[in-house]
Protein backbone atom coordinates (compact mmCIF):
# COMPACT_ATOMS: atom_id res chain seq x y z
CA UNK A 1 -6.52 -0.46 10.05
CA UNK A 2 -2.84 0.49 11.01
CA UNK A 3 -2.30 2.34 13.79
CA UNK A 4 0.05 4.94 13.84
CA UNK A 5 0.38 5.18 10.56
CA UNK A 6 1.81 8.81 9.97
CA UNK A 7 4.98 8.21 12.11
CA UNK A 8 5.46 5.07 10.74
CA UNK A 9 5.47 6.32 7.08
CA UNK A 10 7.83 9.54 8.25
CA UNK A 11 10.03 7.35 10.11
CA UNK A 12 10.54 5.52 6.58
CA UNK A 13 11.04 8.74 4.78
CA UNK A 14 13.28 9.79 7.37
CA UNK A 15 15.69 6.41 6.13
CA UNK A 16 15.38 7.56 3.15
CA UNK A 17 16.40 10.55 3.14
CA UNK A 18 19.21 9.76 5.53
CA UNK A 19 20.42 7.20 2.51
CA UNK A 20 19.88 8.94 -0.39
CA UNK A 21 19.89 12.53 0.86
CA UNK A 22 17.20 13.60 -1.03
CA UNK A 23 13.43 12.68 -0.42
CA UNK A 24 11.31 10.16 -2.86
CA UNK A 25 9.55 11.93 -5.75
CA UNK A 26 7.26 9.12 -5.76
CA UNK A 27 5.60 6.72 -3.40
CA UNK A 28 4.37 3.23 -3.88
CA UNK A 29 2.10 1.92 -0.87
CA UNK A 30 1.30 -1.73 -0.46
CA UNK A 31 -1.54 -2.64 1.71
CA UNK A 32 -2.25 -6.38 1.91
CA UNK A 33 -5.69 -8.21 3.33
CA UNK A 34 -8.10 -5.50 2.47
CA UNK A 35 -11.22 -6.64 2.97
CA UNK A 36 -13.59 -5.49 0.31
CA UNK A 37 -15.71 -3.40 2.96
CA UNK A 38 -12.63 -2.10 4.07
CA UNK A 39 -11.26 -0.27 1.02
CA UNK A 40 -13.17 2.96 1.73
CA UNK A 41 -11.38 2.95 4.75
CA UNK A 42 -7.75 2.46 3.16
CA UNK A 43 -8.42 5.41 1.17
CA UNK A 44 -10.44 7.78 3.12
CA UNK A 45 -8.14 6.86 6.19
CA UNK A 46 -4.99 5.32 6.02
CA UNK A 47 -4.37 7.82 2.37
CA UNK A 48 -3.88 11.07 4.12
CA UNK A 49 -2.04 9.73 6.68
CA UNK A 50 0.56 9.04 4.44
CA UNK A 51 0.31 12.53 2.91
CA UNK A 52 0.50 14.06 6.68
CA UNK A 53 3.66 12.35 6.93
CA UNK A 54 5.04 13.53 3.43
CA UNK A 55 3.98 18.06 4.63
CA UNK A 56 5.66 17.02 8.09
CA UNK A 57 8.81 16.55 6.20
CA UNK A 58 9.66 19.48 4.99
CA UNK A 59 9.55 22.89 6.58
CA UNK A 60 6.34 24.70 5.49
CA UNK A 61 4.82 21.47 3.75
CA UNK A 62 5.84 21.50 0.45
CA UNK A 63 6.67 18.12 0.27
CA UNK A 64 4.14 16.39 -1.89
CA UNK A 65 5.29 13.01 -3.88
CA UNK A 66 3.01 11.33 -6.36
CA UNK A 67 1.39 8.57 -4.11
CA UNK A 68 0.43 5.52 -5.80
CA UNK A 69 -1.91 3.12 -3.45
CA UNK A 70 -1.91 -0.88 -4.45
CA UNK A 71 -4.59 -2.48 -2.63
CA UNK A 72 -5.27 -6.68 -2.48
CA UNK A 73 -8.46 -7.74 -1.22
CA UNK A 74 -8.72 -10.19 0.67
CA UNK A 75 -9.40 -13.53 -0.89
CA UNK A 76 -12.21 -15.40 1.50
CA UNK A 77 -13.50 -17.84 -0.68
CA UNK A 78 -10.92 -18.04 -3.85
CA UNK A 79 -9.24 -21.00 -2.18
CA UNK A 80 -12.92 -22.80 -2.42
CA UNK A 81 -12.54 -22.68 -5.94
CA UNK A 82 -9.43 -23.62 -6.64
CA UNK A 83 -9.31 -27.53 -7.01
CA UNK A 84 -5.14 -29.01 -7.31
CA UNK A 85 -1.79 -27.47 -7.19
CA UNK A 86 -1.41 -24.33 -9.39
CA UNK A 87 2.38 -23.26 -10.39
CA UNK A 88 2.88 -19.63 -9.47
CA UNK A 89 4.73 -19.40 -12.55
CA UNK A 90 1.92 -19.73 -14.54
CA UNK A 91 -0.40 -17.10 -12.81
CA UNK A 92 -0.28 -13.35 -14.14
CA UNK A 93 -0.51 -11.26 -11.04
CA UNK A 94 -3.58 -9.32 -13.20
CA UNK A 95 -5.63 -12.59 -13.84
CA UNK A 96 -7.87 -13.58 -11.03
CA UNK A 97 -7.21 -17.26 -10.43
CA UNK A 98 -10.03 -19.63 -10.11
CA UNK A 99 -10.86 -23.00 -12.10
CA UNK A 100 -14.18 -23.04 -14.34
């Protein structure tokens, strides 16, 4: 899992808010290479991490953004199933890709 993951996020917010001067009313959170055991993790873990780092922000904690949390698992064995080139242009990032 990432270490250091509350002073990472607050250092981000910080560059934000240095930018825009104002802080995000939202957050979307990418996390790639999940493996499927280690989802629980992402969210039981890594998830209020992220919302530590949003309450440090602000001077009494009040700072609470909508956190959205996209997750990819890990694909071990998709690339044993896929047989020839496939065009990324032809792949909707919702449809699993494997060949029957």
């Amino acid at each position: 899992m990432i270490t250091d993951l509350t002073s990472m996020v607050q250092e981000r917010l910080e560059q934000y808010r240095n930018y825009s001067r104002k802080l995000p009313r939202r957050i979307i959170f990418f996390r790639d290479g999940v493996s499927e055991g280690q989802f629980y993790t992402v969210v039981t873990d890594e998830l209020p991490k992220i919302r530590e780092a949003c309450v440090r922000m602000t001077p009494g904690g009040t700072y609470r953004p909508k956190i959205t949390l996209v997750s990819t698992i890990r694909p071990l064995y998709s690339s044993s199933l896929i047989k020839g080139p496939i065009s990324a242009s032809l792949v909707n990032a919702t449809t699993p890709v494997s060949t029957p």
